[in-house]
C-alpha atoms as a PDB file:
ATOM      1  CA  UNK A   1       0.000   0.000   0.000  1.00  0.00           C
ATOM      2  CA  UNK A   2       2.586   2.359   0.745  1.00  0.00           C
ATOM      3  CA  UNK A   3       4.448   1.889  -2.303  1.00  0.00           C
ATOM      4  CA  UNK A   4       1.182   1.694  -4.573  1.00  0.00           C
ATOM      5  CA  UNK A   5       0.274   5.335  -3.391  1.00  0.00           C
ATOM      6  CA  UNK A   6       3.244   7.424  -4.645  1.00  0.00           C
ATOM      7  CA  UNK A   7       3.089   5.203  -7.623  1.00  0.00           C
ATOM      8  CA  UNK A   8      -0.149   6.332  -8.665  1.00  0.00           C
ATOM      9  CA  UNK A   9       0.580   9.391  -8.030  1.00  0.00           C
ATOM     10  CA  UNK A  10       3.581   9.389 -10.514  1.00  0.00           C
ATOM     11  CA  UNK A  11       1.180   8.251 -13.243  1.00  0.00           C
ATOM     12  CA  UNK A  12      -1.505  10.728 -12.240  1.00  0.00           C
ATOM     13  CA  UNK A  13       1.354  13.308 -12.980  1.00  0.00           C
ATOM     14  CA  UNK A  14       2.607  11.701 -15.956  1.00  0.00           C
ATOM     15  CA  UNK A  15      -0.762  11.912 -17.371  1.00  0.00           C
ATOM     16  CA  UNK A  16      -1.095  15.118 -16.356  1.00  0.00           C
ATOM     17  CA  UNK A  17       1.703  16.652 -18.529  1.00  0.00           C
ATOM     18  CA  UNK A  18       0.892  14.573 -21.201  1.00  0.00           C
ATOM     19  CA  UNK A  19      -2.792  16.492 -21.446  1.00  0.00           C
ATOM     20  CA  UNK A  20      -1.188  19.771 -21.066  1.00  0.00           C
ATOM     21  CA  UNK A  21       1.456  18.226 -23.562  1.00  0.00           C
ATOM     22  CA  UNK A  22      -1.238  17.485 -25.840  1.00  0.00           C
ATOM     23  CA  UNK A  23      -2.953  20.960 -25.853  1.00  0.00           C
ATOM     24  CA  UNK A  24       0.640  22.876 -25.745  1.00  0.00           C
ATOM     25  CA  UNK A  25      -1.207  24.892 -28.927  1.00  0.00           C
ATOM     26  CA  UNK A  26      -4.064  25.561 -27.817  1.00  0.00           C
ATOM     27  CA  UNK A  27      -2.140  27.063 -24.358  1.00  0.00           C
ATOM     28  CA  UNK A  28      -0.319  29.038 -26.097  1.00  0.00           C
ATOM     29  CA  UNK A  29      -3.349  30.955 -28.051  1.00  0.00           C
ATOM     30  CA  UNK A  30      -5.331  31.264 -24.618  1.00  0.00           C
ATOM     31  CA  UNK A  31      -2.133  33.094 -23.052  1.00  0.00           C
ATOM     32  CA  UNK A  32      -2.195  35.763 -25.762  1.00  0.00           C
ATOM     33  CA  UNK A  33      -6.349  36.270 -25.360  1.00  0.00           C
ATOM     34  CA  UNK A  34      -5.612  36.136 -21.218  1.00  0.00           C
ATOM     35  CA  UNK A  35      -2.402  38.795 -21.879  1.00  0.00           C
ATOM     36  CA  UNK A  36      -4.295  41.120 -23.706  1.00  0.00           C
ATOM     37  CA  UNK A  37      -7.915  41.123 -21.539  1.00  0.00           C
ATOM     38  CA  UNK A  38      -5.622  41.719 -18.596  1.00  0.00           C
ATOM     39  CA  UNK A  39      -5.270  45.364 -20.834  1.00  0.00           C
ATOM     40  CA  UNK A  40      -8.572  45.857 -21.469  1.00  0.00           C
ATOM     41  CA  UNK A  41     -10.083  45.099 -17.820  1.00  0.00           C
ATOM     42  CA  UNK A  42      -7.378  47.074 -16.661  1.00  0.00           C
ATOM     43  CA  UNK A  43      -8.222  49.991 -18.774  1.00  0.00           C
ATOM     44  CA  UNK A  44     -11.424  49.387 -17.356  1.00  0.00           C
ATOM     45  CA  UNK A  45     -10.270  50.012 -14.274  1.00  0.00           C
ATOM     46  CA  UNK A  46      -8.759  53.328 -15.414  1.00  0.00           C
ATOM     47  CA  UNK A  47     -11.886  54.473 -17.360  1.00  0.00           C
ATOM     48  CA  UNK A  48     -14.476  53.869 -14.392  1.00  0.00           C
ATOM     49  CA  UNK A  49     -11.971  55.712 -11.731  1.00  0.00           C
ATOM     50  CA  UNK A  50     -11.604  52.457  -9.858  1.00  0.00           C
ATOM     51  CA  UNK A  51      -7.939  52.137  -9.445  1.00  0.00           C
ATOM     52  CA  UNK A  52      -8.416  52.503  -5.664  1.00  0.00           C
ATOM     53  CA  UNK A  53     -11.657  50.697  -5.362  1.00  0.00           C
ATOM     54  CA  UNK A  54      -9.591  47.861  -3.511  1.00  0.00           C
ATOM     55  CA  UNK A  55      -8.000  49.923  -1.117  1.00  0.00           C
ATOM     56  CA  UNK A  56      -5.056  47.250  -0.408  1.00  0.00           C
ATOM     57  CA  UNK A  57      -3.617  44.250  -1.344  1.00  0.00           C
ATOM     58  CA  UNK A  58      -3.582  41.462  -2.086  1.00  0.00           C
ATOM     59  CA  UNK A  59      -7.166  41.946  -0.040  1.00  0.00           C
ATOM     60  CA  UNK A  60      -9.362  44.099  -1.436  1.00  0.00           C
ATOM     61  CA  UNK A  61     -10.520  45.588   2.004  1.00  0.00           C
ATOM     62  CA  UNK A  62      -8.432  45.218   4.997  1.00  0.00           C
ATOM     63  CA  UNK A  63      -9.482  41.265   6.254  1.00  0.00           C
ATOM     64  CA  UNK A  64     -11.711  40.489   2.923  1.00  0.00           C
ATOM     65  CA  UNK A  65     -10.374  38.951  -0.219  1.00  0.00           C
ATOM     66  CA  UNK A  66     -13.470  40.144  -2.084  1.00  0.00           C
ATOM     67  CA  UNK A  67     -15.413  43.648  -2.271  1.00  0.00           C
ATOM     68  CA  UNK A  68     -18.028  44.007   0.955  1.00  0.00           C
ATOM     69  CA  UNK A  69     -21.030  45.363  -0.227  1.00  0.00           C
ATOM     70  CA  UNK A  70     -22.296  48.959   1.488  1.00  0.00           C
ATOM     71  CA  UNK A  71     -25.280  50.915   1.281  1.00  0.00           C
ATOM     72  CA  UNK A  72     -22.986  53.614  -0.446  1.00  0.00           C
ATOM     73  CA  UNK A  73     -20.929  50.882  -2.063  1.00  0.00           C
ATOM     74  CA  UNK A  74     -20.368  51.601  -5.911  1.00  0.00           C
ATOM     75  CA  UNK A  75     -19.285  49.491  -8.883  1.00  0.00           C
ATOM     76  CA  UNK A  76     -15.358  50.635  -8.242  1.00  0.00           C
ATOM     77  CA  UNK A  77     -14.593  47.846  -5.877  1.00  0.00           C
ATOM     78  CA  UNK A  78     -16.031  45.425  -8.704  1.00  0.00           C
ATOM     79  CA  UNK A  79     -14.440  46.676 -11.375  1.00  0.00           C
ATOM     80  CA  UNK A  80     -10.943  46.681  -9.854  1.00  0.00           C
ATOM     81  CA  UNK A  81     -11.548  42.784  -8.801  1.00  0.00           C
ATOM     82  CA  UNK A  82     -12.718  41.774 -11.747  1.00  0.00           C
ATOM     83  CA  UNK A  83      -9.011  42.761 -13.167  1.00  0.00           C
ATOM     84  CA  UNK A  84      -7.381  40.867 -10.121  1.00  0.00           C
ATOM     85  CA  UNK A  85      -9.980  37.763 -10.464  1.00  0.00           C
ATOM     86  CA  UNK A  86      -8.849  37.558 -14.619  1.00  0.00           C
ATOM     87  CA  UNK A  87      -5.088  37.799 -13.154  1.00  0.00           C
ATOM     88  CA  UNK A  88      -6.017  34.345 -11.445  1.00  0.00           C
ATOM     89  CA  UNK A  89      -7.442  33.096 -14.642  1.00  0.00           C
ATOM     90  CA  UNK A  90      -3.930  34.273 -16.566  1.00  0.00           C
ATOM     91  CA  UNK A  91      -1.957  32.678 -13.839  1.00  0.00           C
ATOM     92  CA  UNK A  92      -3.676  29.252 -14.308  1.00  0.00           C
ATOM     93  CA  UNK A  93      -2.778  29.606 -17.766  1.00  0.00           C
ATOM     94  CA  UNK A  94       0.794  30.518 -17.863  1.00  0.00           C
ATOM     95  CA  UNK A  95       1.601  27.986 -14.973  1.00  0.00           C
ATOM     96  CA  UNK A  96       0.285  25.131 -17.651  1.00  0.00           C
ATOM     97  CA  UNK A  97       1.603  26.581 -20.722  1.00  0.00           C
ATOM     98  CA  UNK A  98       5.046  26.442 -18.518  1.00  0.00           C
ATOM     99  CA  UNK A  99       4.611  22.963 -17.836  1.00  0.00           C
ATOM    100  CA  UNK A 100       3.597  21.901 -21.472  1.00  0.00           C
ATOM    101  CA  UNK A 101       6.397  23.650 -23.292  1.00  0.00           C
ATOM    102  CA  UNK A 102       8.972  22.613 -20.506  1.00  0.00           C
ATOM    103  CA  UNK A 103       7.523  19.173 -21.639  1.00  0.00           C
ATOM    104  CA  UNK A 104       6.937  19.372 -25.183  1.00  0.00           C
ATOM    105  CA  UNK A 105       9.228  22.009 -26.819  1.00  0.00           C
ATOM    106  CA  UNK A 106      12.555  21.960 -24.583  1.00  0.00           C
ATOM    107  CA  UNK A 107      14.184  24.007 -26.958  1.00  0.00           C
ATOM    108  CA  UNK A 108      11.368  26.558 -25.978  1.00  0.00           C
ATOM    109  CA  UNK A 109      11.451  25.858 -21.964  1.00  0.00           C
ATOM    110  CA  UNK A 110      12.699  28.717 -21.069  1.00  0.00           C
ATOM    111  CA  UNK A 111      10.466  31.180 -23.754  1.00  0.00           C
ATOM    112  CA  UNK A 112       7.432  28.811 -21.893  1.00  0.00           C
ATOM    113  CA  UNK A 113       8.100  30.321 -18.057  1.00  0.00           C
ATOM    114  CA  UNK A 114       8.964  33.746 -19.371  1.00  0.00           C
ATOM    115  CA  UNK A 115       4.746  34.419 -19.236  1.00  0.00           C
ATOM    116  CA  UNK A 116       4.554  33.329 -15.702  1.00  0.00           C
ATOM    117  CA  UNK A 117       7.247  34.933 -14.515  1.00  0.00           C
ATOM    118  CA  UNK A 118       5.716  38.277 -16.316  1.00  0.00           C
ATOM    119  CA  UNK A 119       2.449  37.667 -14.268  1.00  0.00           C
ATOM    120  CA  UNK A 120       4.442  37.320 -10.778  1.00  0.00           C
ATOM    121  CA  UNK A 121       5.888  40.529 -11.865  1.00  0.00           C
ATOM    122  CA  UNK A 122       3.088  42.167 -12.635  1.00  0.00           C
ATOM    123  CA  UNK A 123       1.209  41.175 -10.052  1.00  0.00           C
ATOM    124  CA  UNK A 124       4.045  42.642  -7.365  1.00  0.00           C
ATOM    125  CA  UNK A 125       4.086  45.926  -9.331  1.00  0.00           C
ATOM    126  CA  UNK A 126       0.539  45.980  -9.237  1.00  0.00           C
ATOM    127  CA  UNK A 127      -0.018  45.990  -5.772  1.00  0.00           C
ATOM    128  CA  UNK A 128       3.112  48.714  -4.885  1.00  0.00           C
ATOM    129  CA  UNK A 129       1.017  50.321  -7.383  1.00  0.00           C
ATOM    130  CA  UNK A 130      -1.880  50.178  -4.846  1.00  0.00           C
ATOM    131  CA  UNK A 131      -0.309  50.974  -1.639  1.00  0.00           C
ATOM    132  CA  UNK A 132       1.171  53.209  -3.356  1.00  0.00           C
ATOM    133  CA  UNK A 133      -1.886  54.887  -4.043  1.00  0.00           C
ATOM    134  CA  UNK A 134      -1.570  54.906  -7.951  1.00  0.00           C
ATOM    135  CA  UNK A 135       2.112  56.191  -8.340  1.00  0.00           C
ATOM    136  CA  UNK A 136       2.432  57.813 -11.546  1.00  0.00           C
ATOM    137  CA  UNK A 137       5.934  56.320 -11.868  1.00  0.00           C
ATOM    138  CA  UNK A 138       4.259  52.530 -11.706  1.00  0.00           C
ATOM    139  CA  UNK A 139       1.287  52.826 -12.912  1.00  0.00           C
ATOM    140  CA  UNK A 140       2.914  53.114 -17.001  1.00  0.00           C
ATOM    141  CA  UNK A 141       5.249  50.423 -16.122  1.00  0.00           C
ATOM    142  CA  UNK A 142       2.495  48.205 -15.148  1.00  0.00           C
ATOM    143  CA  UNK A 143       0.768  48.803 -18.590  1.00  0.00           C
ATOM    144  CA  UNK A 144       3.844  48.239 -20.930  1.00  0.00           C
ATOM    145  CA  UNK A 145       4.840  45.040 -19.318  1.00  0.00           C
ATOM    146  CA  UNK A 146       1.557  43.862 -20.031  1.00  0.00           C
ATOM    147  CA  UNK A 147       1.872  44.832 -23.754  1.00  0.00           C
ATOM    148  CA  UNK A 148       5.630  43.109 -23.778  1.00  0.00           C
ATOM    149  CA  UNK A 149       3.906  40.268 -22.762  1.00  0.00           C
ATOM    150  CA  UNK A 150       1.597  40.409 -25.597  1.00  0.00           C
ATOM    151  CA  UNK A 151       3.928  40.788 -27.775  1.00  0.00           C
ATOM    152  CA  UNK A 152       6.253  38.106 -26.239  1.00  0.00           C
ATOM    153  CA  UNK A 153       2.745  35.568 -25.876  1.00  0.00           C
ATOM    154  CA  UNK A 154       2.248  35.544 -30.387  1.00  0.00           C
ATOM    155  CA  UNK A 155       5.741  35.415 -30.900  1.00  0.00           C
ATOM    156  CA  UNK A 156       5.839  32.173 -28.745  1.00  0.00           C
ATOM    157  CA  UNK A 157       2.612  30.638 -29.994  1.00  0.00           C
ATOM    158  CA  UNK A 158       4.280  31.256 -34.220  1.00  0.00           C
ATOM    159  CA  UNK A 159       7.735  30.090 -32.774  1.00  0.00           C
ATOM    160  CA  UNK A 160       6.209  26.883 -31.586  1.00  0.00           C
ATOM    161  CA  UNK A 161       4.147  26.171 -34.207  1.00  0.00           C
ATOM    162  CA  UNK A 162       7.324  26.576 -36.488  1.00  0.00           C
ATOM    163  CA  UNK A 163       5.097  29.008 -39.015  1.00  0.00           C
ATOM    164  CA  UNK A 164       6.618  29.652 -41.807  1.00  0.00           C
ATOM    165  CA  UNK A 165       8.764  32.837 -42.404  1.00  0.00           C
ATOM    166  CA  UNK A 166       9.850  34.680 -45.439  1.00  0.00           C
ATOM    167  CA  UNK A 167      12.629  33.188 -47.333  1.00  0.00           C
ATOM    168  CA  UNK A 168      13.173  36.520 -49.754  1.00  0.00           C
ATOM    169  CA  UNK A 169      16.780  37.401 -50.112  1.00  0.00           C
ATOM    170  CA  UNK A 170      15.835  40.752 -49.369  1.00  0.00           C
ATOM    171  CA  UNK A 171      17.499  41.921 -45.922  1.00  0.00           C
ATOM    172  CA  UNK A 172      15.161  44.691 -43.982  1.00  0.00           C
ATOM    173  CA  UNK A 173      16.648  43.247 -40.684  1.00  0.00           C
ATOM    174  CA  UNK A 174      17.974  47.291 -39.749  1.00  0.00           C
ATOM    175  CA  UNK A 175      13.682  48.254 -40.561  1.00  0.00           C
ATOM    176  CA  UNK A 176      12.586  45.792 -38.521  1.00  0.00           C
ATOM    177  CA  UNK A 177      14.260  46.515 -35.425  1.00  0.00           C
ATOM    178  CA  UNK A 178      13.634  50.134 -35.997  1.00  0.00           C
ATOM    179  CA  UNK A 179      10.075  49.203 -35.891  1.00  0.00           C
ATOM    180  CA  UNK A 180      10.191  47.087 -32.490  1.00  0.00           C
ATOM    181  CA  UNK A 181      11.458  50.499 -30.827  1.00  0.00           C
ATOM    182  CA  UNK A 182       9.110  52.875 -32.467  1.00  0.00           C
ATOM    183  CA  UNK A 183       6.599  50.879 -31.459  1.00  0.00           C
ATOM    184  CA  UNK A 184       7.431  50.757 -27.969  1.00  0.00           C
ATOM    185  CA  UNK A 185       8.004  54.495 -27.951  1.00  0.00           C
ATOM    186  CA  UNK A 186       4.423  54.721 -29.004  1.00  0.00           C
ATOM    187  CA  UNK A 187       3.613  52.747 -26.293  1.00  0.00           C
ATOM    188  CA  UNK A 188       5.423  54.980 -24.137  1.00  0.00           C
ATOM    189  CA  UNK A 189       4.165  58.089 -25.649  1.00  0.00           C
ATOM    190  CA  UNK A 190       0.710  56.921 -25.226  1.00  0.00           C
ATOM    191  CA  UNK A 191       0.753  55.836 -21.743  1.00  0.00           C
ATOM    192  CA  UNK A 192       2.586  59.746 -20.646  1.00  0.00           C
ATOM    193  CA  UNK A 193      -0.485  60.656 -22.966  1.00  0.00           C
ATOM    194  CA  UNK A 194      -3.353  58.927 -20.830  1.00  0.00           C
ATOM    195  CA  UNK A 195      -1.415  59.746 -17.589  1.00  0.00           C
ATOM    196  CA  UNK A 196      -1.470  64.013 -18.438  1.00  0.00           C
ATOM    197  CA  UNK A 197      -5.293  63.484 -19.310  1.00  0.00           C
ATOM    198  CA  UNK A 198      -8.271  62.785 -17.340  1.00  0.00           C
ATOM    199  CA  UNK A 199      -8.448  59.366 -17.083  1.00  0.00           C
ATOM    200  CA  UNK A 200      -6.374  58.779 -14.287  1.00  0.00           C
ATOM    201  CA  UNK A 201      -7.510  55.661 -13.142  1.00  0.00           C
ATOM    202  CA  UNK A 202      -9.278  57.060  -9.625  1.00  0.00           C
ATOM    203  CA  UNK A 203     -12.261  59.199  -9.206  1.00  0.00           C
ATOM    204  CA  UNK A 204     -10.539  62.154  -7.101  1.00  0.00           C
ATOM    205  CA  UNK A 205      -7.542  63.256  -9.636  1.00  0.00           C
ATOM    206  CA  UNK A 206      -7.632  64.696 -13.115  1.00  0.00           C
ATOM    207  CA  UNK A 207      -4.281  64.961 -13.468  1.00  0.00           C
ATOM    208  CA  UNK A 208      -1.099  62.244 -12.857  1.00  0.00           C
ATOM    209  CA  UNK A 209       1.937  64.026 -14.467  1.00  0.00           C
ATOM    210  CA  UNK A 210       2.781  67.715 -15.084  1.00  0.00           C
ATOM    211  CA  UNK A 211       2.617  66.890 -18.576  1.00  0.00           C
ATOM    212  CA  UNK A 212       0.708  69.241 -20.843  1.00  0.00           C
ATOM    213  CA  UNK A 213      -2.111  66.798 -22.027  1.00  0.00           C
ATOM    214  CA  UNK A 214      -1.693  68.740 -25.936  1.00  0.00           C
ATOM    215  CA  UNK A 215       1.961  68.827 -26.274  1.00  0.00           C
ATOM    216  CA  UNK A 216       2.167  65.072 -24.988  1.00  0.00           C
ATOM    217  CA  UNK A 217      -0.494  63.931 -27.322  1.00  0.00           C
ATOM    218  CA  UNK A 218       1.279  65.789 -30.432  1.00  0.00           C
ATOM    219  CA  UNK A 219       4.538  64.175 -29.608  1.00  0.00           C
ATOM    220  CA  UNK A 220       2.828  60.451 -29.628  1.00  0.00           C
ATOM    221  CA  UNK A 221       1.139  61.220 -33.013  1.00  0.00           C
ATOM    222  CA  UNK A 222       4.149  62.001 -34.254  1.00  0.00           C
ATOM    223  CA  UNK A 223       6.136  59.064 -32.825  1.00  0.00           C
ATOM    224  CA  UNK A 224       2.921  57.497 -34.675  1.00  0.00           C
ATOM    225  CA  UNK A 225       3.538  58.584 -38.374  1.00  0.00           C
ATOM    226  CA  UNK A 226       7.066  57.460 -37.882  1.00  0.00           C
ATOM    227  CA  UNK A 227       6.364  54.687 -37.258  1.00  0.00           C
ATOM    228  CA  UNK A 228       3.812  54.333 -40.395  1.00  0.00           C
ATOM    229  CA  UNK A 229       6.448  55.331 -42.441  1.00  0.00           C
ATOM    230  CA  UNK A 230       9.135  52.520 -41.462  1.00  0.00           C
ATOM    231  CA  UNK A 231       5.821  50.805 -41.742  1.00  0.00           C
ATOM    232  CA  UNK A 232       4.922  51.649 -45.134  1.00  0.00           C
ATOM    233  CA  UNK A 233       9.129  51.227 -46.153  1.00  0.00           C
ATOM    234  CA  UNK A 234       8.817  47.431 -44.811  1.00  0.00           C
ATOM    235  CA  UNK A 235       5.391  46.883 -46.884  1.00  0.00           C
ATOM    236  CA  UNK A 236       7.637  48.417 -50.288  1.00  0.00           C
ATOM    237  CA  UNK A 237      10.135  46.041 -49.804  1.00  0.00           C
ATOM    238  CA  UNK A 238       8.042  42.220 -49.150  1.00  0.00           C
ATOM    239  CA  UNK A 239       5.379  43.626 -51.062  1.00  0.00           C
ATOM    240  CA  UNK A 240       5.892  40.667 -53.815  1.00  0.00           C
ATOM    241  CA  UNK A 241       7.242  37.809 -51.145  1.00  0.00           C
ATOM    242  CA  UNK A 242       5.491  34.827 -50.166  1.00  0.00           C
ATOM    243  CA  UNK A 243       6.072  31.936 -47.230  1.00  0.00           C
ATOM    244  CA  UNK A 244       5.707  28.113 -48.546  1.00  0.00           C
ATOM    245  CA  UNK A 245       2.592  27.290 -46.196  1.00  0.00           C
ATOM    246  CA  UNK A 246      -0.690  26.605 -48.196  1.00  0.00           C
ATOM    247  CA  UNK A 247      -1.686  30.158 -46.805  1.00  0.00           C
ATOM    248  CA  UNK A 248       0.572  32.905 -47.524  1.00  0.00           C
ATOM    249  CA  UNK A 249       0.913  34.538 -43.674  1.00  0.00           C
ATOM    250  CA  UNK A 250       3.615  36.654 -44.748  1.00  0.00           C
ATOM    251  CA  UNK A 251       1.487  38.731 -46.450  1.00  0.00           C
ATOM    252  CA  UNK A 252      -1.520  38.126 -44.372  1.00  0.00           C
ATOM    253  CA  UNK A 253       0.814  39.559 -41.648  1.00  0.00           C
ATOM    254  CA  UNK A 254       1.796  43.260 -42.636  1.00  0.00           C
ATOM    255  CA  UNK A 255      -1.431  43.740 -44.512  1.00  0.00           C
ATOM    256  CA  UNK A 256      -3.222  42.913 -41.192  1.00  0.00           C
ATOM    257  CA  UNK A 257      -0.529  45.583 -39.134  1.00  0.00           C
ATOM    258  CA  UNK A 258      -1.456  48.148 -41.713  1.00  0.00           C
ATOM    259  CA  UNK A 259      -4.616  48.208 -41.354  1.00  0.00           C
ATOM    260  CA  UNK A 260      -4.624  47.729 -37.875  1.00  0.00           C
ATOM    261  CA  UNK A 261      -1.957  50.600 -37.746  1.00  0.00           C
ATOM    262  CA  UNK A 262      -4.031  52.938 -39.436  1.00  0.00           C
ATOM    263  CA  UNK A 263      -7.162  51.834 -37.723  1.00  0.00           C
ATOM    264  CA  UNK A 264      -5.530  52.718 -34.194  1.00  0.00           C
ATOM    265  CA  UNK A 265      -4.390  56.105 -35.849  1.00  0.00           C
ATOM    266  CA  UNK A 266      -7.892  57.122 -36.802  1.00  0.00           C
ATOM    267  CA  UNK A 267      -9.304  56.314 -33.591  1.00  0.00           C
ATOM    268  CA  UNK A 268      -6.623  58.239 -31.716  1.00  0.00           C
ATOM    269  CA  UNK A 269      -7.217  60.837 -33.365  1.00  0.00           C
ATOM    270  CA  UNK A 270     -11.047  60.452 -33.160  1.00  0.00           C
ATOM    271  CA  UNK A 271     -10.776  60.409 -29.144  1.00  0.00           C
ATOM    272  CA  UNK A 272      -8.509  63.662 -28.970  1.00  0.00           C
ATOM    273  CA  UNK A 273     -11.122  65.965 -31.348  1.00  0.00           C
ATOM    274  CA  UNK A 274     -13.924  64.723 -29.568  1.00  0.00           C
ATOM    275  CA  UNK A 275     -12.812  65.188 -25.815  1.00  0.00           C
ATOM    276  CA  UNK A 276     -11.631  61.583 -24.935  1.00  0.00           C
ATOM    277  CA  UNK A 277     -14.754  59.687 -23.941  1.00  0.00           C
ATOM    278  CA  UNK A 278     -14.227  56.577 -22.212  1.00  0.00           C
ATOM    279  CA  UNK A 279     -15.956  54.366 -24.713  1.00  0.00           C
ATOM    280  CA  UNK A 280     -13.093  55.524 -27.713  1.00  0.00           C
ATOM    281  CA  UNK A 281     -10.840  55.650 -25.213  1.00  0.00           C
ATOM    282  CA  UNK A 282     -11.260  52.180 -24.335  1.00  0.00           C
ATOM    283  CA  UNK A 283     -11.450  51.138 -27.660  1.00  0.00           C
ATOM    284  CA  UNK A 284      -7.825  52.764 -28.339  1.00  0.00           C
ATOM    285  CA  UNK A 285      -6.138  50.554 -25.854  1.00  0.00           C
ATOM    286  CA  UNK A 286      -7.408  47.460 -26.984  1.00  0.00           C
ATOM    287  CA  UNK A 287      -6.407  48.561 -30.065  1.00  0.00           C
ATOM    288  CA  UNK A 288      -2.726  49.117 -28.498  1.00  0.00           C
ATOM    289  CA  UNK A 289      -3.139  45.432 -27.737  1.00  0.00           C
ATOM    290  CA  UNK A 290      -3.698  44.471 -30.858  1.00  0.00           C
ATOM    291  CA  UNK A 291      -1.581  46.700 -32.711  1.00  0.00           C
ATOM    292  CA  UNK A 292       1.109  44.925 -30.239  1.00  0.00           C
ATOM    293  CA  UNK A 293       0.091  41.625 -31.768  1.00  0.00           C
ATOM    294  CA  UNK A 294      -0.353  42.103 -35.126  1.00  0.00           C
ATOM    295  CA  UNK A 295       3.786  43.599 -34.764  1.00  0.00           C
ATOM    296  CA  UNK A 296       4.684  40.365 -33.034  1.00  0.00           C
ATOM    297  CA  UNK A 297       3.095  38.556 -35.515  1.00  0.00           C
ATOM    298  CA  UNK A 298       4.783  40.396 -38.695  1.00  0.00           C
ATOM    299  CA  UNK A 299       8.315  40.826 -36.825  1.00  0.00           C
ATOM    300  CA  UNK A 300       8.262  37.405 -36.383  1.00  0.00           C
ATOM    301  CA  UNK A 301       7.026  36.352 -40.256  1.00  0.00           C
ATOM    302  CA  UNK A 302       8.792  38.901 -42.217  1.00  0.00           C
ATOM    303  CA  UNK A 303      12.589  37.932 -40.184  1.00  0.00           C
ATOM    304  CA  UNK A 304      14.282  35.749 -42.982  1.00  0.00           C
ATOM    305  CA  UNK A 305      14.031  31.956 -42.765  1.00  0.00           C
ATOM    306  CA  UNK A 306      18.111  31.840 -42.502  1.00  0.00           C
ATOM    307  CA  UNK A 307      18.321  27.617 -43.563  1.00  0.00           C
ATOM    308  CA  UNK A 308      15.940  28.384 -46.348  1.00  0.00           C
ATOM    309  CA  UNK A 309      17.695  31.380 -47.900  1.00  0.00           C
ATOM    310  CA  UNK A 310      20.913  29.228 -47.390  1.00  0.00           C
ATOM    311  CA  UNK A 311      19.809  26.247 -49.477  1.00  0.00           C
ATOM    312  CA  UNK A 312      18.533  27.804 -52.416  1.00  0.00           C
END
């Protein structure tokens, strides 16, 4: 009896990572959907003034994990723990996408804990954030990690899926790192952008940084157009390339960027003319999220296949 138990619990484990071995795919595709609602509820957050509506942490309320309902209790609590309940759900996810790639892809091991350990990370900076009563210095930080982890979360679900990259001669290797810092001086720009506006992410402040909201929101539409133009250079140069695959995701890949590109432009602009309301506002950082995945994706595709170029 005592040497049946651990037995069975061996097998129970070796079964175990050969289901999350199994579904290793699948894992990979729910950690980029979990990344990037992690954004949106926590622009939610931002957008309803609830950044304090959990007062502490990791309790919401001093002695209660979850938000105590009051007579002149309002939907902040909620809000706020709806964004720490989905960082649960991401947790569950990375910890079993860690497991499955450590098992499956070894190669990729250490790619497979880099979204858990991005979580634990995020979830430290997100409560100094708290007690910290919405620092303007963390709060940004705790945005662009998230997107990095976006962006890190489709590179790993193409890399493990081996999909197939371009195998043009035609070297734009310079462009596309250009394009990897532009966009995360974007980034940047927009979340200095958000932080000198009125969305501050509580209800008693206006006003984070002594940034002038105007002058802040011209410099990130500029960093923007730059960035369209190493966009539109890139698109000139693979314009006529193709991958092997039965579907041609090369191309699928900068023609989806563009449009998404030009798609978060428009809306950006849309939200500064019209007085940033929270509904476009909310719809330009999910749009930020996926403008951070659809650059994964084309970094990723348009980088030359190396053995293929070789052997022709």
């Amino acid at each position: 009896m005592t040497t049946a138990a651990p037995a069975t619990t061996v097998r129970r484990l070796a079964r175990f990572r050969n289901f999350l071995g199994r579904h290793t795919r699948g894992l990979t595709i729910a950690n980029i959907f979990a990344q990037g609602g992690i954004i949106v509820t926590g622009g939610a957050v931002r957008l309803t003034g609830s950044g304090l509506g959990c007062s502490t942490w990791p309790q919401c309320e001093p002695g209660h994990f979850t938000p105590e309902a009051f007579d002149a209790s309002n939907i902040h609590p909620y809000v706020e723990f709806g964004n720490r309940t989905l960082t649960g759900v991401l947790t569950v996810v990375t910890v079993a996408l860690a497991i499955a790639m450590w098992n499956s892809r070894r190669e990729l091991r250490w790619w497979g804990l880099l979204p858990l350990l991005g979580v634990v990370g995020q979830a430290i900076l997100g409560g100094i954030t708290v007690l910290t009563e919405l620092n303007p210095v963390l709060v940004a930080p705790h945005l662009l990690l998230s997107m990095g982890l976006v962006w890190q979360a489709v590179w790993l679900a193409l890399k493990f899926r081996d999909a197939p990259r371009r195998d043009s001669k035609v070297c734009i290797k310079t462009m596309l790192r250009t394009s990897v810092v532009l966009l995360g001086g974007l980034l940047v720009m927009g979340t200095l952008t958000t932080g000198a506006g009125p969305h501050s992410g509580d209800a008693a402040a206006t006003q984070r940084l002594g940034l002038d909201p105007t002058k802040i929101a011209q410099a990130h539409a500029g960093v923007v157009w730059v960035f369209i133009a190493v966009l539109a250079y890139l698109i000139w140069k693979v314009r006529n390339d193709r991958s092997e695959g039965h579907r041609d995701e090369v191309r699928k890949a900068w023609m989806v960027l563009a449009a998404v590109t030009l798609a978060q432009a428009a809306i950006g602009y849309v939200q500064f003319f019209t007085g940033l309301p929270e509904v476009i506002v909310g719809m330009h950082l999910a749009g930020a999220a996926t403008l951070t995945a659809a650059h994964s994706a084309a970094y990723y595709l348009l980088k030359r296949d190396r053995r293929k170029v070789m052997a022709r």
